[in-house]
C-alpha atoms as a PDB file:
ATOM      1  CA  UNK A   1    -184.412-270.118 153.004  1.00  0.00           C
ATOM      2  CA  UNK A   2    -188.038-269.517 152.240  1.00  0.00           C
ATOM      3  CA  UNK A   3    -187.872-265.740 152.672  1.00  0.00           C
ATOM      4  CA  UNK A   4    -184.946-265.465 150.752  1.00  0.00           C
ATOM      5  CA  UNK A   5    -186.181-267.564 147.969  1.00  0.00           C
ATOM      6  CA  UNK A   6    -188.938-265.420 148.202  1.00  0.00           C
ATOM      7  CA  UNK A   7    -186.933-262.171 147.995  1.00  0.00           C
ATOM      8  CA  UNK A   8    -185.007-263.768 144.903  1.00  0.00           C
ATOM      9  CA  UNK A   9    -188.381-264.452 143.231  1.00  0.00           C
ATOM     10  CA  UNK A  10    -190.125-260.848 143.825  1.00  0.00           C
ATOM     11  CA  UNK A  11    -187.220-258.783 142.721  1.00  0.00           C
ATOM     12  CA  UNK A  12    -186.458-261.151 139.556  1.00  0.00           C
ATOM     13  CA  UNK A  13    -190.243-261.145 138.352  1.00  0.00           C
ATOM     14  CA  UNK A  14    -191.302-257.395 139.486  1.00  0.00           C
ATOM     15  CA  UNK A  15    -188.302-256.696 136.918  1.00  0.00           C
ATOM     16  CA  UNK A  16    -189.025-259.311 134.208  1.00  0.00           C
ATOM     17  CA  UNK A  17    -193.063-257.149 134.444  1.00  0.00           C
ATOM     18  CA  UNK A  18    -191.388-253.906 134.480  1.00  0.00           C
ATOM     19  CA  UNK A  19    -189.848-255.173 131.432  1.00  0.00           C
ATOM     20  CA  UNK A  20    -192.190-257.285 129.623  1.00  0.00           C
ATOM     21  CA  UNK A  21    -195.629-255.297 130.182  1.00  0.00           C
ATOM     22  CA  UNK A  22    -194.321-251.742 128.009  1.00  0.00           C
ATOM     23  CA  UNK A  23    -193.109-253.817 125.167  1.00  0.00           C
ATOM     24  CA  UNK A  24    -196.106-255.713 125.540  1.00  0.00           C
ATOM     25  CA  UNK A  25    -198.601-253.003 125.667  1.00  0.00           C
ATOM     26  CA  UNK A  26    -196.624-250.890 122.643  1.00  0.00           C
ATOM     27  CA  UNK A  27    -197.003-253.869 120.615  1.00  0.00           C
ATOM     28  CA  UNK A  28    -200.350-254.579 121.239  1.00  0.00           C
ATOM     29  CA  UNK A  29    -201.553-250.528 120.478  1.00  0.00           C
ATOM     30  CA  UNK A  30    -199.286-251.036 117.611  1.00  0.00           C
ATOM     31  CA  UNK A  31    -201.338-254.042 116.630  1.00  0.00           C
ATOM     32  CA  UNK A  32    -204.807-252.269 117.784  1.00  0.00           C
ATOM     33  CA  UNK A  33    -203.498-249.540 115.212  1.00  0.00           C
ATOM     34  CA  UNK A  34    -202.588-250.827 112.173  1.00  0.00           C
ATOM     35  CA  UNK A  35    -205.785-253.151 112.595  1.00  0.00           C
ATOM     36  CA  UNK A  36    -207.995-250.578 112.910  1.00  0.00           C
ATOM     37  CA  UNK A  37    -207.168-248.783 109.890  1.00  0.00           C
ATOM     38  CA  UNK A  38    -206.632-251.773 108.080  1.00  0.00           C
ATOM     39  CA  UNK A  39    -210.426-252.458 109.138  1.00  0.00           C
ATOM     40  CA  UNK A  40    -211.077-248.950 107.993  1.00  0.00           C
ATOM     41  CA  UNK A  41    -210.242-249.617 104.113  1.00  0.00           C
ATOM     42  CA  UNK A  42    -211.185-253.227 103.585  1.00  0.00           C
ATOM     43  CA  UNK A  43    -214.709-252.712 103.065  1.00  0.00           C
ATOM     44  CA  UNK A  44    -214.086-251.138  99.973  1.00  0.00           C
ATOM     45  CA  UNK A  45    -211.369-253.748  98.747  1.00  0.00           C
ATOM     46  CA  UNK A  46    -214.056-256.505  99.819  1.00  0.00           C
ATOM     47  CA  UNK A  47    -216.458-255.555  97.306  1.00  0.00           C
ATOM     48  CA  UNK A  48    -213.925-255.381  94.755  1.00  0.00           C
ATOM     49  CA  UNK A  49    -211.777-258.180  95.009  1.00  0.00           C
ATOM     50  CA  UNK A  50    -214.134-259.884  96.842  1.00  0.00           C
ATOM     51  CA  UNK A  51    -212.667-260.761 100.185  1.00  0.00           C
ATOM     52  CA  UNK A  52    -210.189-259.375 102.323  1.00  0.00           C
ATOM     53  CA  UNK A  53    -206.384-258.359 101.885  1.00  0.00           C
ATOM     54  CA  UNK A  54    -204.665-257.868 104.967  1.00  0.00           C
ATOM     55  CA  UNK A  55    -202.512-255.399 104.985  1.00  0.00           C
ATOM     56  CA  UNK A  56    -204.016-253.768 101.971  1.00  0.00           C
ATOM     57  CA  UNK A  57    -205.896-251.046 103.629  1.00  0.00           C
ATOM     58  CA  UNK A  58    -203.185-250.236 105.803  1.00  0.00           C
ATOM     59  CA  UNK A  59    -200.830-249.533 102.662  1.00  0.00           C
ATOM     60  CA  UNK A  60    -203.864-247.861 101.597  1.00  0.00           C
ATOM     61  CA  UNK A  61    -203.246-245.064 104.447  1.00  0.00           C
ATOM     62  CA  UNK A  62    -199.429-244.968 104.066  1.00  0.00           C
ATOM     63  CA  UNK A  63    -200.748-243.650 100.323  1.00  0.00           C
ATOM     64  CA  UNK A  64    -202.864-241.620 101.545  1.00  0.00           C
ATOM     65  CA  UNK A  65    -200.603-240.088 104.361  1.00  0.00           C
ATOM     66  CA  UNK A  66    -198.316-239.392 101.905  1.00  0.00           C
ATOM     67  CA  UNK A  67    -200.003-237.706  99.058  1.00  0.00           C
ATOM     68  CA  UNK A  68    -201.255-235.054 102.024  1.00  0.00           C
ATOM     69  CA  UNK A  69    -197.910-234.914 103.076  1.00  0.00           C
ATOM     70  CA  UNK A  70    -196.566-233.661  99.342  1.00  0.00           C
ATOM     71  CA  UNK A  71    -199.650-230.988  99.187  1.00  0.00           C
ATOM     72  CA  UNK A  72    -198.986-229.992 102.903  1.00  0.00           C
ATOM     73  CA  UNK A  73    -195.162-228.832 101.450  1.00  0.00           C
ATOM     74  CA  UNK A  74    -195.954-226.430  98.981  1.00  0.00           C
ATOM     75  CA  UNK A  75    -197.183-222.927  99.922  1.00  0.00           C
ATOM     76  CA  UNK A  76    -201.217-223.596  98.259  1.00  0.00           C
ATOM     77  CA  UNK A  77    -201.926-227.017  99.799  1.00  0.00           C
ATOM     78  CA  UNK A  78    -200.692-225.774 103.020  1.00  0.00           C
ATOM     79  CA  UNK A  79    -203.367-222.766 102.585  1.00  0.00           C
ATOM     80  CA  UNK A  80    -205.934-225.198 101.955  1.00  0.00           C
ATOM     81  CA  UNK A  81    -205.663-227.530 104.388  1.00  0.00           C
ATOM     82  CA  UNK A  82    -205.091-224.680 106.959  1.00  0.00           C
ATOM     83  CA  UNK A  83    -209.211-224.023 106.080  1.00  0.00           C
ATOM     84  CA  UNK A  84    -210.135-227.294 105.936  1.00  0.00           C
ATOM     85  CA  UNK A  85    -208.617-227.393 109.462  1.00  0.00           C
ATOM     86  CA  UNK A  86    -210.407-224.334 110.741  1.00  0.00           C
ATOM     87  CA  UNK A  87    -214.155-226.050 109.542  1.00  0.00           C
ATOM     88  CA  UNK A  88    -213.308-229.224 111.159  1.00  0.00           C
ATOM     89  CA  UNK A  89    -212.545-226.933 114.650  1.00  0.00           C
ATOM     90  CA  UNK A  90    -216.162-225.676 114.085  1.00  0.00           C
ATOM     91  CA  UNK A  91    -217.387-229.285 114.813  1.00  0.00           C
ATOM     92  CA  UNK A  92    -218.263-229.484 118.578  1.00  0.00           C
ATOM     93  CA  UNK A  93    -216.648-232.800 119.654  1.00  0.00           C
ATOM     94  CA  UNK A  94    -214.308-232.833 116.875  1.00  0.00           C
ATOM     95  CA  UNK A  95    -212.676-229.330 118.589  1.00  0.00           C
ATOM     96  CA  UNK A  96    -212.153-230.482 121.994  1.00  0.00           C
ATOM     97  CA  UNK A  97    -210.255-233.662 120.716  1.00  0.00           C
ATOM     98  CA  UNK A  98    -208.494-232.430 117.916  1.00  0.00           C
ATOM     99  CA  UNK A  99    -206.145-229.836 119.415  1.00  0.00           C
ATOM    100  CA  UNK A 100    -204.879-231.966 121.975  1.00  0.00           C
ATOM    101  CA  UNK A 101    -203.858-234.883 119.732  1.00  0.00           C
ATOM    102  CA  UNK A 102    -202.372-232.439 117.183  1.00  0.00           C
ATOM    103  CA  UNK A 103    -200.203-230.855 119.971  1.00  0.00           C
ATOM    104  CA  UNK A 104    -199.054-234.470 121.406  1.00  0.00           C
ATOM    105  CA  UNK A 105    -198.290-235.592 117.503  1.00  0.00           C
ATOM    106  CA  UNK A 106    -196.573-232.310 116.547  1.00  0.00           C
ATOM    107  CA  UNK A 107    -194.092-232.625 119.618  1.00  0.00           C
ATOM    108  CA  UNK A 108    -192.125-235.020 117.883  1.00  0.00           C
ATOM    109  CA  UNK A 109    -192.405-233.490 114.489  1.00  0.00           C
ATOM    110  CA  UNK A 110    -189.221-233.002 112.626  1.00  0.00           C
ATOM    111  CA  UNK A 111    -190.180-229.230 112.557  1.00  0.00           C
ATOM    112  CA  UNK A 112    -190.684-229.277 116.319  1.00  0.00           C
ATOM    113  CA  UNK A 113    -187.666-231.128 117.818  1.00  0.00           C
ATOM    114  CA  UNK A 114    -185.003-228.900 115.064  1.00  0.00           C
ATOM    115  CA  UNK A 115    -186.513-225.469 116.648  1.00  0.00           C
ATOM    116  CA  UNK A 116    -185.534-227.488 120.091  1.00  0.00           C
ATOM    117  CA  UNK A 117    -181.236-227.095 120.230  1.00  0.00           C
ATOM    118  CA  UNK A 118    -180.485-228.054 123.699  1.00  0.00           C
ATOM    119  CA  UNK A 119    -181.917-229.095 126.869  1.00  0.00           C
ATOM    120  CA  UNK A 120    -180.787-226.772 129.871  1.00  0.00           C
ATOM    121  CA  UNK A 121    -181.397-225.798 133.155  1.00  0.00           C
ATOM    122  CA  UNK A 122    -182.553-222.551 134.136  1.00  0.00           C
ATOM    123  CA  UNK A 123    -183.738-220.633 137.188  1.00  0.00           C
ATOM    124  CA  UNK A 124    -187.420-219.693 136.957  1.00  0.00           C
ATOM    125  CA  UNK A 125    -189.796-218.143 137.862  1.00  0.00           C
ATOM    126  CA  UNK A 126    -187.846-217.251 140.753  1.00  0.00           C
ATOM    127  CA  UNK A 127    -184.318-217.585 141.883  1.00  0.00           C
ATOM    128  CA  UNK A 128    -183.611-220.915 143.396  1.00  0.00           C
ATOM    129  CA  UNK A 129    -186.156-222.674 141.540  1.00  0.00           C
ATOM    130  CA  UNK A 130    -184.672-224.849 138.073  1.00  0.00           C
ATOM    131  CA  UNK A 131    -186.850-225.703 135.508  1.00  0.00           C
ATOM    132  CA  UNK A 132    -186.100-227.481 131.861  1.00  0.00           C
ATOM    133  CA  UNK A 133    -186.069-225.749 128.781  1.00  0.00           C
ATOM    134  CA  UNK A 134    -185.232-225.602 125.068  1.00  0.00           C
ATOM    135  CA  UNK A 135    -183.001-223.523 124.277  1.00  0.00           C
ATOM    136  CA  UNK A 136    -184.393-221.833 121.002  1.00  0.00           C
ATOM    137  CA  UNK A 137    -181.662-219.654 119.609  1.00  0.00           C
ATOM    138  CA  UNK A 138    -178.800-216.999 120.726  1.00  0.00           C
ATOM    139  CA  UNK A 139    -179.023-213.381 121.242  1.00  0.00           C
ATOM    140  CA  UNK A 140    -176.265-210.544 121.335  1.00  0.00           C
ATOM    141  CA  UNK A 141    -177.520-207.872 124.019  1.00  0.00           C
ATOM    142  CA  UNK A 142    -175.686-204.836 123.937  1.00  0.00           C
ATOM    143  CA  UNK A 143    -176.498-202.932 127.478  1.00  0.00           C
ATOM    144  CA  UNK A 144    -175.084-199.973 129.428  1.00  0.00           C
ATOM    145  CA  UNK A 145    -172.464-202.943 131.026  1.00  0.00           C
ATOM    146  CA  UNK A 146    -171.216-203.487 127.715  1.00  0.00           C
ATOM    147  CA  UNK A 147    -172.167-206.970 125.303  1.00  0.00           C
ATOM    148  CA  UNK A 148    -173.671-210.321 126.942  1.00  0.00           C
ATOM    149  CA  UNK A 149    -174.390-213.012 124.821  1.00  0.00           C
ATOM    150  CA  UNK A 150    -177.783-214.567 125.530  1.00  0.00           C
ATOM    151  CA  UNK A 151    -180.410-217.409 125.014  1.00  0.00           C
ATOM    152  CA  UNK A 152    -183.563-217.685 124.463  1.00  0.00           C
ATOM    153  CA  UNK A 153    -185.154-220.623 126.817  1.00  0.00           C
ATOM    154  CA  UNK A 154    -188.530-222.279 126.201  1.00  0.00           C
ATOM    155  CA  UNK A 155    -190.048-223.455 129.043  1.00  0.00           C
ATOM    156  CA  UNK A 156    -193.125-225.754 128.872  1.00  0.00           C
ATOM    157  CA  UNK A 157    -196.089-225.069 131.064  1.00  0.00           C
ATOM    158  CA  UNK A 158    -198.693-227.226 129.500  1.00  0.00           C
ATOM    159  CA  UNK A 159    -197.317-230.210 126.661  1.00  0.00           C
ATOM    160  CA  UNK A 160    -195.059-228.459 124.586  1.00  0.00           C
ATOM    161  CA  UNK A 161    -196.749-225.644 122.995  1.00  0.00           C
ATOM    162  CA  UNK A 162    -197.849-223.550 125.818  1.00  0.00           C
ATOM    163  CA  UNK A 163    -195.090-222.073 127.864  1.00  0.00           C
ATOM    164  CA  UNK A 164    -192.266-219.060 128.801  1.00  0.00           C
ATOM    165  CA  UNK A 165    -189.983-218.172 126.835  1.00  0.00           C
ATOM    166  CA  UNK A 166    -187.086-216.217 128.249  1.00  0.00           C
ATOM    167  CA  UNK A 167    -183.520-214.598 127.492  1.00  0.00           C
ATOM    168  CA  UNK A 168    -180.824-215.646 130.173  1.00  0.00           C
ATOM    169  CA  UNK A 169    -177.617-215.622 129.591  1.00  0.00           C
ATOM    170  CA  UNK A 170    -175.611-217.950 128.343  1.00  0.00           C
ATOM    171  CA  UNK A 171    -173.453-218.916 131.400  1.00  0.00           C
ATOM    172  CA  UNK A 172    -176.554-219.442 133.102  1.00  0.00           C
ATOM    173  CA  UNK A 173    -178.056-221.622 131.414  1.00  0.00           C
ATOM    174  CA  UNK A 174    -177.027-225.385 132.570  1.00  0.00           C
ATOM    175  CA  UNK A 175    -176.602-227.736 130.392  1.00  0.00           C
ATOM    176  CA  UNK A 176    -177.836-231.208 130.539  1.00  0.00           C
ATOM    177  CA  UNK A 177    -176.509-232.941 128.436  1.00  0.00           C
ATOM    178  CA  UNK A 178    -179.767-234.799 127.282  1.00  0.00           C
ATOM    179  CA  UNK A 179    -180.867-235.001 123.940  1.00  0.00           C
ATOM    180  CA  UNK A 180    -184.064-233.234 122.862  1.00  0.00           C
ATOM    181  CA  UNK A 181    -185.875-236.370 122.247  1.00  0.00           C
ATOM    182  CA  UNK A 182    -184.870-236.990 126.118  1.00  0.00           C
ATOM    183  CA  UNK A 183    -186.247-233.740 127.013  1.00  0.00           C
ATOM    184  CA  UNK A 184    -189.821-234.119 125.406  1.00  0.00           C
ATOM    185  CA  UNK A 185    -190.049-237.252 127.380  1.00  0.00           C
ATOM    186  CA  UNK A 186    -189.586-235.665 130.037  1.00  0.00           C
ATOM    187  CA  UNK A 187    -192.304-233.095 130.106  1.00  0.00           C
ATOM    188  CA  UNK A 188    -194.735-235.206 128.528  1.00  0.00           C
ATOM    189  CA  UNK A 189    -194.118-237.733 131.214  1.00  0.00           C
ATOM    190  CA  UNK A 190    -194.797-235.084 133.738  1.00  0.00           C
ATOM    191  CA  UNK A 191    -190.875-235.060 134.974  1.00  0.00           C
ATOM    192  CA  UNK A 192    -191.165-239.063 135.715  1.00  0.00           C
ATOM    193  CA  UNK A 193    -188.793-239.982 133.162  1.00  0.00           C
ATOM    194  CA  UNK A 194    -185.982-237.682 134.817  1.00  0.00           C
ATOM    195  CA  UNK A 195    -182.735-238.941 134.939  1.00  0.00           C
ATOM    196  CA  UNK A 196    -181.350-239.659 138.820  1.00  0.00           C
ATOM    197  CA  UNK A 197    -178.447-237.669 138.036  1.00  0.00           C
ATOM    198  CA  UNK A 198    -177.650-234.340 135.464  1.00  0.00           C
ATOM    199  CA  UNK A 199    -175.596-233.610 133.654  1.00  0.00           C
ATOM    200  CA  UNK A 200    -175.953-237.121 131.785  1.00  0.00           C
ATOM    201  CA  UNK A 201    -172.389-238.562 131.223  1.00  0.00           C
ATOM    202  CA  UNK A 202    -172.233-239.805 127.735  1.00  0.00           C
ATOM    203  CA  UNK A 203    -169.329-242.010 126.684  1.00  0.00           C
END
């Protein structure tokens, strides 16, 4: 009885921490977050109203984010803070940093995951070998066989913005039947977060 009491208690909490510990940890960088840029503005709001306002700082950046959201849409605030960009890559540490964090935050831009239509299959570099890919648009390839219509496959080789892109056609490339969300997570997880079985059955 004792070893299978024991066997009833390791699977039941190994799950219950396989549970608990991500939402856990997300809330508490959640937390760490909105704290530390709540911390970031008070300073200001201390000397003027005298003490702090939580939560005032924080709605502080949500202005702020905003406002350079609006310029960043039209044609001469996106100009300028393309140059403003370009000085700050001029700082050493700044530029090693920067890039990196842009191209992790600008995976799962709205811009970003619409270029992305489907997730697929598709041999490369070599026959045999399956990779995942976006598939970026469709192509009509007229040839001396006649007309195949083709895709254009992005393949990731390093986070999302470095990779292949080729033209198979469209019969060959396998579909998944993951969403592109799915997808992301699945390169930026390093394939961990790979489904045991494709294509994914959806109801």
């Amino acid at each position: 009885m004792s070893g299978t009491f024991r066997n009833w208690f390791k699977v039941r909490f190994l799950t219950g921490f396989f549970v608990t510990v991500p939402v856990v940890a997300t809330s508490w960088l959640l937390y760490v977050f909105w704290d530390a840029i709540d911390a970031f503005f008070s300073p200001g709001y201390e000397r003027l109203f005298g003490r702090r306002i939580p939560g005032l700082g924080f709605l502080t950046a949500m202005v702020v984010i905003f406002v350079v959201g609006t310029v960043a849409t039209n044609v001469v605030g996106r100009r300028i803070l393309v140059r403003v960009e370009r000085l700050l890559t001029r700082v050493p540490i700044f530029r090693s940093i920067y890039p990196t964090v842009k191209e992790l935050l600008d995976s799962f831009s709205p811009e970003k995951r619409t270029s992305f239509k489907e997730v697929v299959l598709a041999e490369h570099p070599r026959k045999g070998e399956l990779v995942f890919g976006f598939v970026t648009s469709e192509v009509l390839v007229e040839g001396p066989e006649g007309k195949r219509q083709m895709v254009t496959v992005f393949v990731p080789t390093n986070n999302l913005y470095l990779g292949d892109v080729i033209v198979i056609a469209r019969e060959e490339a396998l579909s998944t039947g993951l969403t592109v969300e799915e997808g992301i997570r699945i390169v930026l997880s390093a394939g961990t977060a790979t489904p045991a079985r494709l294509p994914r059955q959806r109801p």
